[in-house]
PDB file of N, CA and C in Angstrom:
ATOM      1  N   UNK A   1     -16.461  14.162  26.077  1.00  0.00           N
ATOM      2  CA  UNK A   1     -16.736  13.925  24.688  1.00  0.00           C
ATOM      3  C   UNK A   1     -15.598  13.107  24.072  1.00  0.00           C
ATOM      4  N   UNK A   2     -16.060  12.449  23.359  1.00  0.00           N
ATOM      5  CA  UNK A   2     -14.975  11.065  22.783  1.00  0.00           C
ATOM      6  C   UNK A   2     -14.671  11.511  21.515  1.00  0.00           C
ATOM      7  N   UNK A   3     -13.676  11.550  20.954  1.00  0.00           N
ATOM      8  CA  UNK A   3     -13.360  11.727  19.668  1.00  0.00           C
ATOM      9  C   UNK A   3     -12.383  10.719  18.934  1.00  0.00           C
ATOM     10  N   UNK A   4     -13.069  11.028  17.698  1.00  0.00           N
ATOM     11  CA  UNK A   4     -12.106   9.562  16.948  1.00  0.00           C
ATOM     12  C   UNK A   4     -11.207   9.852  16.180  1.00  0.00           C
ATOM     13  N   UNK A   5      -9.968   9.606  17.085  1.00  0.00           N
ATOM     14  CA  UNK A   5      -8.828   9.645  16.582  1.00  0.00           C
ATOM     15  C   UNK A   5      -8.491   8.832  15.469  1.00  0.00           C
ATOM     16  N   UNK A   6      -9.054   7.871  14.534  1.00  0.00           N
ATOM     17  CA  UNK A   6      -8.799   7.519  13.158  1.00  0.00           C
ATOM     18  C   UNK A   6      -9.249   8.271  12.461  1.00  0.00           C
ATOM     19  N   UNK A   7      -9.660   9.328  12.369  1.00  0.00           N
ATOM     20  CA  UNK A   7     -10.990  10.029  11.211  1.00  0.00           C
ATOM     21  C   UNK A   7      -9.812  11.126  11.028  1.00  0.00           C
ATOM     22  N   UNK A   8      -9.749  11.394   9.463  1.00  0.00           N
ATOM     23  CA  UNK A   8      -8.906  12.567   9.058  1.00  0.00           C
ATOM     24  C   UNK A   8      -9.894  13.530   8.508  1.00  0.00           C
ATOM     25  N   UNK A   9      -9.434  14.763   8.629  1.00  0.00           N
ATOM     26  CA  UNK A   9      -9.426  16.079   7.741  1.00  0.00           C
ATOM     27  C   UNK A   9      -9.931  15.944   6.819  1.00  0.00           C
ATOM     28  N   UNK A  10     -11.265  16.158   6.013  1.00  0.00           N
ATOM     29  CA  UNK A  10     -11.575  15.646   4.552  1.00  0.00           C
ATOM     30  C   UNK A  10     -10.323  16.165   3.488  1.00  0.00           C
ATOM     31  N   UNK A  11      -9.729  17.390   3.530  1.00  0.00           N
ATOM     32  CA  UNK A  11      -8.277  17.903   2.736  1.00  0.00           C
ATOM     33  C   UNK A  11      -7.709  17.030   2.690  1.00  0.00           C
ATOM     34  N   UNK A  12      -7.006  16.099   4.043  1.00  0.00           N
ATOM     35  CA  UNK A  12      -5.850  15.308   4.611  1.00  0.00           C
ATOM     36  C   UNK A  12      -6.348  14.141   2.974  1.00  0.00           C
ATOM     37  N   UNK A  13      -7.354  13.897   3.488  1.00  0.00           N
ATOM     38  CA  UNK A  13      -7.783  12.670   2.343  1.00  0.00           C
ATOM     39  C   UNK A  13      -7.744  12.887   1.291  1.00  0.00           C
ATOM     40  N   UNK A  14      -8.484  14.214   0.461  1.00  0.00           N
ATOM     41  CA  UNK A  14      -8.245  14.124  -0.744  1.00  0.00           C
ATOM     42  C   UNK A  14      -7.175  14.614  -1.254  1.00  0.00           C
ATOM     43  N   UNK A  15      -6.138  15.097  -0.266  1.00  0.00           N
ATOM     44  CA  UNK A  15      -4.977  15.218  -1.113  1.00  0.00           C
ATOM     45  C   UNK A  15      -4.099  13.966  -1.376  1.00  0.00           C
ATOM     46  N   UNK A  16      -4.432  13.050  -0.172  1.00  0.00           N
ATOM     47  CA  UNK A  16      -3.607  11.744  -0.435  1.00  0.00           C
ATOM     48  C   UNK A  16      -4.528  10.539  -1.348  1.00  0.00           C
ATOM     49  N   UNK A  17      -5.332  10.602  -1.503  1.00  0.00           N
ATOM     50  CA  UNK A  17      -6.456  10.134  -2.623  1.00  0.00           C
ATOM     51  C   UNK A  17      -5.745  10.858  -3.952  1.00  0.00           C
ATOM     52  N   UNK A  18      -5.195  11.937  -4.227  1.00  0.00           N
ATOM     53  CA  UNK A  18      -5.074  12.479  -5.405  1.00  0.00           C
ATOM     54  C   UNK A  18      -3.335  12.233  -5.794  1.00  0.00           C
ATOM     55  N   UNK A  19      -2.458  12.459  -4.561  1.00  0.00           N
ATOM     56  CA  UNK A  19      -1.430  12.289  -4.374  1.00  0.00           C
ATOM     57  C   UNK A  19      -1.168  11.017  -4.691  1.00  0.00           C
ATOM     58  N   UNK A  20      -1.914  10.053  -4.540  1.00  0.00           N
ATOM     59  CA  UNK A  20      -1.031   8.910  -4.719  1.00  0.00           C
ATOM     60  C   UNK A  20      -1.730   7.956  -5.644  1.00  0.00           C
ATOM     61  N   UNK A  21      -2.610   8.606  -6.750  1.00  0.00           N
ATOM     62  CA  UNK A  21      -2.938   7.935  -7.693  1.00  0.00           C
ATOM     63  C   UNK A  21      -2.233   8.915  -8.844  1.00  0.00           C
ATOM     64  N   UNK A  22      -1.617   9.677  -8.711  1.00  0.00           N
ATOM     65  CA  UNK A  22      -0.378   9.895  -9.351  1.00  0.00           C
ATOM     66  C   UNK A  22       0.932   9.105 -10.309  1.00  0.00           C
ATOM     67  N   UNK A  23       1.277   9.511 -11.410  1.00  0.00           N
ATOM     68  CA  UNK A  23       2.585   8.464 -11.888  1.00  0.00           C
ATOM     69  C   UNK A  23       3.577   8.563 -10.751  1.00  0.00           C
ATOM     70  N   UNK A  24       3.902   9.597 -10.365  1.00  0.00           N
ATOM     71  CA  UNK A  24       5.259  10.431  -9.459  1.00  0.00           C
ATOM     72  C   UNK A  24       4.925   9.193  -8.189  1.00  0.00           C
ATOM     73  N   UNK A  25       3.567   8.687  -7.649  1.00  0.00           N
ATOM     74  CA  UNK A  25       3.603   7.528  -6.881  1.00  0.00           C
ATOM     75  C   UNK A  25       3.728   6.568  -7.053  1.00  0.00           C
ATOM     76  N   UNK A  26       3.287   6.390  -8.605  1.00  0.00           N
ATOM     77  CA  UNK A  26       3.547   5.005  -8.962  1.00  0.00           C
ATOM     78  C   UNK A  26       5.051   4.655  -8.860  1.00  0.00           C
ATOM     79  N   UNK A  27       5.710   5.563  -9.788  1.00  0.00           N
ATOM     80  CA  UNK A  27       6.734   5.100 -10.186  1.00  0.00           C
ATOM     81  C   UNK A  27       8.159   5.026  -8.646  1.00  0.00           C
ATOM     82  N   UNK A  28       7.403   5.926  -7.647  1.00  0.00           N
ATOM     83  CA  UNK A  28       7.806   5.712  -6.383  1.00  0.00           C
ATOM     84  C   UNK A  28       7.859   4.345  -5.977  1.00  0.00           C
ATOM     85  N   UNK A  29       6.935   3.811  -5.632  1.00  0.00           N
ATOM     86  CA  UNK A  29       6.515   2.739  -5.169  1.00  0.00           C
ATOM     87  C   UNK A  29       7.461   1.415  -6.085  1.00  0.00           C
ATOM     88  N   UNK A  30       7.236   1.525  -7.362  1.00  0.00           N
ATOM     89  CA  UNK A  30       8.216   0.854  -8.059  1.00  0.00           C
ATOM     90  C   UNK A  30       9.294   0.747  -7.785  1.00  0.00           C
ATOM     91  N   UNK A  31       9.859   1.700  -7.472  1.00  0.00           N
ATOM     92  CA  UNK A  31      11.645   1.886  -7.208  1.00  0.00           C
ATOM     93  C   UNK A  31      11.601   1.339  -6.158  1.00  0.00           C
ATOM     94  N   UNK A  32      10.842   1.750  -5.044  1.00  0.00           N
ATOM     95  CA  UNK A  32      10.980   0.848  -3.741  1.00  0.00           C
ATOM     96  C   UNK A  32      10.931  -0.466  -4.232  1.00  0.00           C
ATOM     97  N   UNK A  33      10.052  -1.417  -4.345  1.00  0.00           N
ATOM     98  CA  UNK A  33       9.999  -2.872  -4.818  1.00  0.00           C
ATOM     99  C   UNK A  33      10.959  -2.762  -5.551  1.00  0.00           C
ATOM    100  N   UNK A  34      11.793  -2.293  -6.313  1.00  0.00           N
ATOM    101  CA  UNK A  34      12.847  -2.724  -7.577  1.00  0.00           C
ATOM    102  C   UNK A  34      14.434  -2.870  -6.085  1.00  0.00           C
ATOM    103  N   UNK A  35      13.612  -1.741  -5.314  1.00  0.00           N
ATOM    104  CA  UNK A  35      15.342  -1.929  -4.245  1.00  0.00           C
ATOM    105  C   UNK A  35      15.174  -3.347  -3.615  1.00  0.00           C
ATOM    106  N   UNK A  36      13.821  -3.471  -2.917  1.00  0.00           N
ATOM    107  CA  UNK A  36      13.768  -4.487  -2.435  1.00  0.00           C
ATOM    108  C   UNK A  36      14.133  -5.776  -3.096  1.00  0.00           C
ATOM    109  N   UNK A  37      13.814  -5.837  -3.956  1.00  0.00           N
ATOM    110  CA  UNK A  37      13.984  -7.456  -4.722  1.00  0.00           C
ATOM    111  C   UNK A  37      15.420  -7.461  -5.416  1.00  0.00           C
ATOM    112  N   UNK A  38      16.192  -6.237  -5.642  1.00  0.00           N
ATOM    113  CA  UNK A  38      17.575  -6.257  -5.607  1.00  0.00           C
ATOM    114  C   UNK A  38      18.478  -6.748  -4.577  1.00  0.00           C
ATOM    115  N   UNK A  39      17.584  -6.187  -3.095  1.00  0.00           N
ATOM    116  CA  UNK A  39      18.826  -6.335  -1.929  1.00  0.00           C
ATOM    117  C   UNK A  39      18.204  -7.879  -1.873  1.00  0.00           C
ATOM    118  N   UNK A  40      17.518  -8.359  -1.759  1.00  0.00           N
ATOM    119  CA  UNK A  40      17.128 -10.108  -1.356  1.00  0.00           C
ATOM    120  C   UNK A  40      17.437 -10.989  -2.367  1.00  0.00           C
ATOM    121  N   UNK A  41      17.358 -10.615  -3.695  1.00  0.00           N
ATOM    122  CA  UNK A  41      18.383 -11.084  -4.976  1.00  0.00           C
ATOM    123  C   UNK A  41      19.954 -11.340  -4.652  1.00  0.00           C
ATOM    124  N   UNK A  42      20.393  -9.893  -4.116  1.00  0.00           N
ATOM    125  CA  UNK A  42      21.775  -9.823  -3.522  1.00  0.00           C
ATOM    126  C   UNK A  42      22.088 -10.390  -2.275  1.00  0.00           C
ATOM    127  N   UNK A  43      21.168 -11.142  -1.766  1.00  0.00           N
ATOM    128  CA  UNK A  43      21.462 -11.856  -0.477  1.00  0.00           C
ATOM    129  C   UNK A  43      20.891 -13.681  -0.718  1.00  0.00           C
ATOM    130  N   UNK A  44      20.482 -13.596  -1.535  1.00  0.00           N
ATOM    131  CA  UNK A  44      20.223 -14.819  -2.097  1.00  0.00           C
ATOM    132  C   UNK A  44      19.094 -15.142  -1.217  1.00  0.00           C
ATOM    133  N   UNK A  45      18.157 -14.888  -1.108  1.00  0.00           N
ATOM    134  CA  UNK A  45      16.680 -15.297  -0.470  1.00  0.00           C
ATOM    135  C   UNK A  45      15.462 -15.180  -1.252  1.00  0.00           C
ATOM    136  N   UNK A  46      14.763 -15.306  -1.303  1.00  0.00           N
ATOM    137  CA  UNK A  46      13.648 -15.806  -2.152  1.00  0.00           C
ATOM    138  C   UNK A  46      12.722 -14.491  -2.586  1.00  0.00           C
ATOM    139  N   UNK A  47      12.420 -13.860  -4.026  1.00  0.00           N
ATOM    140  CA  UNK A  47      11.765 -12.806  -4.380  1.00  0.00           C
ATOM    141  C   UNK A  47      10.272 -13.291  -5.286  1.00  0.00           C
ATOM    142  N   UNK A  48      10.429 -14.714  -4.978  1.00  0.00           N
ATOM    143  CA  UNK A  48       9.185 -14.604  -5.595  1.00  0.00           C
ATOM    144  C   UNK A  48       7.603 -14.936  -4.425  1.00  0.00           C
ATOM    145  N   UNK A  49       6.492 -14.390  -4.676  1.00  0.00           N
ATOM    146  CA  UNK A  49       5.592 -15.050  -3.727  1.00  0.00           C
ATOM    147  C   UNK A  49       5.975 -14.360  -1.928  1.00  0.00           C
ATOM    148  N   UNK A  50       6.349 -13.273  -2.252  1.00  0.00           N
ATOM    149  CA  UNK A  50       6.290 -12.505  -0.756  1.00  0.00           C
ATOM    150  C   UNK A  50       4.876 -12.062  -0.263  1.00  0.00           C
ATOM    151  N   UNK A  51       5.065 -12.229   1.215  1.00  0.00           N
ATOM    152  CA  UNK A  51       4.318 -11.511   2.104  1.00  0.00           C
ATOM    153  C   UNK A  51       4.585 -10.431   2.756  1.00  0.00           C
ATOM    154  N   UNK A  52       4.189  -9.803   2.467  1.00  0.00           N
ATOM    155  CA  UNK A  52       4.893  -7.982   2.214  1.00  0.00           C
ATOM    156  C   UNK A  52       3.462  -7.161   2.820  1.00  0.00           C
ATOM    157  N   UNK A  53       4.377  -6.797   4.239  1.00  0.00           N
ATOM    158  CA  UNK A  53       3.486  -5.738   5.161  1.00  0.00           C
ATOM    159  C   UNK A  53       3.896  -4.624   4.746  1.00  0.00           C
ATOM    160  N   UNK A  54       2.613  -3.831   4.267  1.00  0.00           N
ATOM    161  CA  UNK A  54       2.593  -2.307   4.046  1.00  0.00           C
ATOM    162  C   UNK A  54       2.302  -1.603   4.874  1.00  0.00           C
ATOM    163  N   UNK A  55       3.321  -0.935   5.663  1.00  0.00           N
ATOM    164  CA  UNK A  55       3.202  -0.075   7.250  1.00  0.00           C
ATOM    165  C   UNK A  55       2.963   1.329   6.842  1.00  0.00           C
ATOM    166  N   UNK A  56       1.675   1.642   7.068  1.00  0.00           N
ATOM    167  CA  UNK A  56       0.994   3.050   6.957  1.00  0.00           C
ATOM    168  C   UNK A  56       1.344   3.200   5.534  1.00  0.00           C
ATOM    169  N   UNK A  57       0.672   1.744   5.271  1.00  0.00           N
ATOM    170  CA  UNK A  57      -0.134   2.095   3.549  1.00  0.00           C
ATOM    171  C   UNK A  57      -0.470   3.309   2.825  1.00  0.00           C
ATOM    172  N   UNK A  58      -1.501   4.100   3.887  1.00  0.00           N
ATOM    173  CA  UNK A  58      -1.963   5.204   2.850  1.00  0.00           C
ATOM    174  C   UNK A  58      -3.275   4.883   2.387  1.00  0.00           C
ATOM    175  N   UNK A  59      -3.402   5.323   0.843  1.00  0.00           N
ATOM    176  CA  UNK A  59      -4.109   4.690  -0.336  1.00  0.00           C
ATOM    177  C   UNK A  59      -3.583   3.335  -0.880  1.00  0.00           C
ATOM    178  N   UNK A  60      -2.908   3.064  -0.624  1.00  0.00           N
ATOM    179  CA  UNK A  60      -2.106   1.568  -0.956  1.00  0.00           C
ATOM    180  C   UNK A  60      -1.623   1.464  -2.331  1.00  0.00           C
ATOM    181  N   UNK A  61      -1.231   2.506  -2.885  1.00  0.00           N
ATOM    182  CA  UNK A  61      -0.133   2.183  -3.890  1.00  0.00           C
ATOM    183  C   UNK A  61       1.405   1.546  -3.966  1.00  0.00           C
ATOM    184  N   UNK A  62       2.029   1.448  -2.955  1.00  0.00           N
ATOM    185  CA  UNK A  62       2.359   0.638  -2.785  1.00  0.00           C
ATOM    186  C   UNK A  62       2.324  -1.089  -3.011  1.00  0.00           C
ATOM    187  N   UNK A  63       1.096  -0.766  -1.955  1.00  0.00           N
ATOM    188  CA  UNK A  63       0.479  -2.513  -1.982  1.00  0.00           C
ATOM    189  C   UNK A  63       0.206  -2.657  -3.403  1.00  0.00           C
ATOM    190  N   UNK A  64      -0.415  -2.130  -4.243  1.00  0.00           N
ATOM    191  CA  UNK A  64      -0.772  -2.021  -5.277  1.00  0.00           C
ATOM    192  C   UNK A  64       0.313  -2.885  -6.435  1.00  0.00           C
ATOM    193  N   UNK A  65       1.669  -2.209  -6.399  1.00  0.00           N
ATOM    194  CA  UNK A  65       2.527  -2.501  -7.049  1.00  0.00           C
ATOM    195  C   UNK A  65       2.848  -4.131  -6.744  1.00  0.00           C
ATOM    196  N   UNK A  66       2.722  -4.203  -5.468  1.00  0.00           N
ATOM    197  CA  UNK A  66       3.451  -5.699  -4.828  1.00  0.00           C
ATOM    198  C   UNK A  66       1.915  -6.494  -5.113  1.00  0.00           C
ATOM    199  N   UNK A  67       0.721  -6.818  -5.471  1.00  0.00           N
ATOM    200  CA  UNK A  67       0.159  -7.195  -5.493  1.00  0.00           C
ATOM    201  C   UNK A  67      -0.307  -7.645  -7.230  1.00  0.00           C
ATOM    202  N   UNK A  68      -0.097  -6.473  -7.985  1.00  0.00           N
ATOM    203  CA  UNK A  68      -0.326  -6.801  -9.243  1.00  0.00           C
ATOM    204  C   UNK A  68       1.094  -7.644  -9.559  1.00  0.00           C
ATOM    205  N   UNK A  69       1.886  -7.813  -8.765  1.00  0.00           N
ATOM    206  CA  UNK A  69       3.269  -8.881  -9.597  1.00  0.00           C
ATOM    207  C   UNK A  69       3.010  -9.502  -8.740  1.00  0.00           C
ATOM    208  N   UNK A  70       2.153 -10.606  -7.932  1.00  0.00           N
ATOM    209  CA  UNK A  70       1.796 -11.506  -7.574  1.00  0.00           C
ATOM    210  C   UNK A  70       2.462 -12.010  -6.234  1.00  0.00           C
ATOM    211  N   UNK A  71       2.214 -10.813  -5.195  1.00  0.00           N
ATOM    212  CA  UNK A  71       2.529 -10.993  -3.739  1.00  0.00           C
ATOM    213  C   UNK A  71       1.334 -10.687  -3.166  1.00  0.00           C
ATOM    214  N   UNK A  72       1.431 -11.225  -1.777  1.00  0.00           N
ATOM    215  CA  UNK A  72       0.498 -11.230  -0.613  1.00  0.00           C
ATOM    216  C   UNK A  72       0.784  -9.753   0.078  1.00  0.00           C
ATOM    217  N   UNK A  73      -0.023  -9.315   0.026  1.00  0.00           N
ATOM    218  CA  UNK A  73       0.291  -7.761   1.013  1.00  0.00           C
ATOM    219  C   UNK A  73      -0.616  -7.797   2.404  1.00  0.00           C
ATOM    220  N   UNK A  74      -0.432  -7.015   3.038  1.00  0.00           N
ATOM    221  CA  UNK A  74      -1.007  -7.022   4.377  1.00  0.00           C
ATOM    222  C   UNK A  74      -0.573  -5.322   5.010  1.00  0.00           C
ATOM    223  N   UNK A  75      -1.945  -4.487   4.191  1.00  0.00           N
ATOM    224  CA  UNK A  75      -1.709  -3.276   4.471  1.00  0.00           C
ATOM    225  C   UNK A  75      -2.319  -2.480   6.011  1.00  0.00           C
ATOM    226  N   UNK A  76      -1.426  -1.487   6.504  1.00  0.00           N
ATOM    227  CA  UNK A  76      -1.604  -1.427   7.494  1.00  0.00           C
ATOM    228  C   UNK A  76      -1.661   0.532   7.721  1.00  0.00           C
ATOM    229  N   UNK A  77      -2.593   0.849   8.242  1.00  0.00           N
ATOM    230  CA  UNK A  77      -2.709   2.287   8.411  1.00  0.00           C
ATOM    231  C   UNK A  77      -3.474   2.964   9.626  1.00  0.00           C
ATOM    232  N   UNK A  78      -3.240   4.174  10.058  1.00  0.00           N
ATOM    233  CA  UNK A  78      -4.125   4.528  11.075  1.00  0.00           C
ATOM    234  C   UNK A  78      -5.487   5.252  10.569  1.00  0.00           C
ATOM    235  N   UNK A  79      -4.867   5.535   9.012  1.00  0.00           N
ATOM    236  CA  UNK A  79      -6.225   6.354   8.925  1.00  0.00           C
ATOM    237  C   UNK A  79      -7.638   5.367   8.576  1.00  0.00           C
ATOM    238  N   UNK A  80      -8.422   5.385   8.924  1.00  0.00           N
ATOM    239  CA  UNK A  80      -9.821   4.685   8.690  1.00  0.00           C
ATOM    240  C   UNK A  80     -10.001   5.079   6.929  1.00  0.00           C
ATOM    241  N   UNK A  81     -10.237   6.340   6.260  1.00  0.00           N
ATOM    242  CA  UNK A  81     -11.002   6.381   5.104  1.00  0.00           C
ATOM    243  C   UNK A  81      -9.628   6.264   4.258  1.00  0.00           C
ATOM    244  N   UNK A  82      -8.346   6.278   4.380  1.00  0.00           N
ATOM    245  CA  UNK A  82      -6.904   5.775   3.480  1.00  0.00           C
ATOM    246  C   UNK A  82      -7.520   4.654   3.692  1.00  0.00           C
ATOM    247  N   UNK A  83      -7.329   3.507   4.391  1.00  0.00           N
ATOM    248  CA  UNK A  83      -7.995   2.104   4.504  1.00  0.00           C
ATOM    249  C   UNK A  83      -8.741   2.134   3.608  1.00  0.00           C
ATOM    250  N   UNK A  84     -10.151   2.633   3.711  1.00  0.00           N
ATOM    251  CA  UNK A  84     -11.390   2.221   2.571  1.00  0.00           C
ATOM    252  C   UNK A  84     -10.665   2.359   1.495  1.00  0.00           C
ATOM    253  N   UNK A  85     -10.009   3.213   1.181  1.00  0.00           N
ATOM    254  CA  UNK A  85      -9.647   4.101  -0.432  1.00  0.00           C
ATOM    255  C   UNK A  85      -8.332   2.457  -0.558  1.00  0.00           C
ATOM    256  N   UNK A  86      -7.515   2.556  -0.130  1.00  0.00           N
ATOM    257  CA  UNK A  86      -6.667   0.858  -0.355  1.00  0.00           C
ATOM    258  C   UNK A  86      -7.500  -0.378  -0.747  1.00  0.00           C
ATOM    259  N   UNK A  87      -8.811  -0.302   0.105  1.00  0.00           N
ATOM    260  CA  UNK A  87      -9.438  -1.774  -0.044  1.00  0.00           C
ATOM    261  C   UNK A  87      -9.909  -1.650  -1.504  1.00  0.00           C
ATOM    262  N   UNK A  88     -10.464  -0.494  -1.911  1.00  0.00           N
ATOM    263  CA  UNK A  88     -11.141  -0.101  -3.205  1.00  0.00           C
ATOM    264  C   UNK A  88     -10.597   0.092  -4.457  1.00  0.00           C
ATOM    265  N   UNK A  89      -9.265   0.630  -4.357  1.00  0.00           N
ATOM    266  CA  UNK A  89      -8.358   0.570  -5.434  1.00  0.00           C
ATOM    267  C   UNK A  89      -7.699  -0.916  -5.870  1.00  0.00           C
ATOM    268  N   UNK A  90      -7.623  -1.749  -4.506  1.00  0.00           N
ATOM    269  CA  UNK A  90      -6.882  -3.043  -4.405  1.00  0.00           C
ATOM    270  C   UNK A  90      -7.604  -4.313  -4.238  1.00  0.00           C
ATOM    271  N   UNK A  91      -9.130  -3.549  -4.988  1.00  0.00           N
ATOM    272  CA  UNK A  91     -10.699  -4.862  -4.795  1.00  0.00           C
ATOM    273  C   UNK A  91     -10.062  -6.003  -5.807  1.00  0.00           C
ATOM    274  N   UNK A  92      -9.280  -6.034  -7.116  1.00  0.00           N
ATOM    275  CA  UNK A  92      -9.241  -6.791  -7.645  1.00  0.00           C
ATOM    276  C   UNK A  92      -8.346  -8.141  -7.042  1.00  0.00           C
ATOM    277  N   UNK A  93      -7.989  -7.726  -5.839  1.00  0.00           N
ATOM    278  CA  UNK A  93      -6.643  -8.619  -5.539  1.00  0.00           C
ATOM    279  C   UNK A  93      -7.299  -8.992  -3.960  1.00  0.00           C
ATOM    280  N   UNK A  94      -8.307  -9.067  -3.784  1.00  0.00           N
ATOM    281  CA  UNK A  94      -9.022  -9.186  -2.597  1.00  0.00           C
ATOM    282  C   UNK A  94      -8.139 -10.696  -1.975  1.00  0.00           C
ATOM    283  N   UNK A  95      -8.119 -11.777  -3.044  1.00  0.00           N
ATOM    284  CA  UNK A  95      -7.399 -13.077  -2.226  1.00  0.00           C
ATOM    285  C   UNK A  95      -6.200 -12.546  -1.489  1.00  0.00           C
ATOM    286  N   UNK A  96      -5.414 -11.556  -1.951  1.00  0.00           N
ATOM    287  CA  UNK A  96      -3.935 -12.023  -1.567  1.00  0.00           C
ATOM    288  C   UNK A  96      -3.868 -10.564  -0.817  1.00  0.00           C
ATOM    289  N   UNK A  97      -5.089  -9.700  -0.643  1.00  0.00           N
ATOM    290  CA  UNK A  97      -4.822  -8.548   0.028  1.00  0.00           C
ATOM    291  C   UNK A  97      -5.052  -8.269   1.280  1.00  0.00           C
ATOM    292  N   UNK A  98      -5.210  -7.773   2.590  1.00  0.00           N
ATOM    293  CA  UNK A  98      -5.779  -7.055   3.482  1.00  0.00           C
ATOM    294  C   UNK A  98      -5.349  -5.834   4.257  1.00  0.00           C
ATOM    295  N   UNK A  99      -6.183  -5.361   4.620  1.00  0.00           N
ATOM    296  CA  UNK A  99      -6.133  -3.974   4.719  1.00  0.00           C
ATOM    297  C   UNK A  99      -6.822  -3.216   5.780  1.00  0.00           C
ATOM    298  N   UNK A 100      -6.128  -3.270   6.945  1.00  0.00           N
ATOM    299  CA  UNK A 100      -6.623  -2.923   8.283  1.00  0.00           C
ATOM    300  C   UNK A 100      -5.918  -1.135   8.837  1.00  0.00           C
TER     301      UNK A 100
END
């Protein structure tokens, strides 16, 4: 019998569906991007117009943040239905998004 190892726990999901449409994630995710574009500011390399891989995205709040200030994301996860829930939260930004 074959089992599919992408498929989560319906719990697993809706706690991270609930978890991370949260402020406490938002404002997570922010601070990350605020470090990032500090340390590449502080190294003198380029912060505008990134292509910014999101490694085990999630729900993609993250991506979320880097996408509404006008970066390319390229989200990446094992779970199959975190994926759907990223593509769906992050439909408005479909040009500059993907989400595998």
């Amino acid at each position: 019998m074959k089992t599919d190892t992408h498929a989560n726990h319906p719990q697993f999901v809706t706690y991270y569906a609930e978890a991370s449409a949260s402020d406490r994630a938002r404002l997570r995710a922010l601070s990350i991007q605020s470090a990032v574009i500090r340390e590449r500011t502080r190294r003198g390399v380029a912060t505008s117009a990134l292509k910014v891989a999101d490694i085990g995205c999630n729900a993609g709040t993250q991506s979320h943040v880097w996408l509404e200030t006008g970066h390319t994301v390229c989200g990446l996860d094992i779970s199959r239905e975190l994926i759907e829930l990223a593509r769906s939260r992050n439909a408005a930004f479909v040009e500059k998004a993907s989400f595998s």
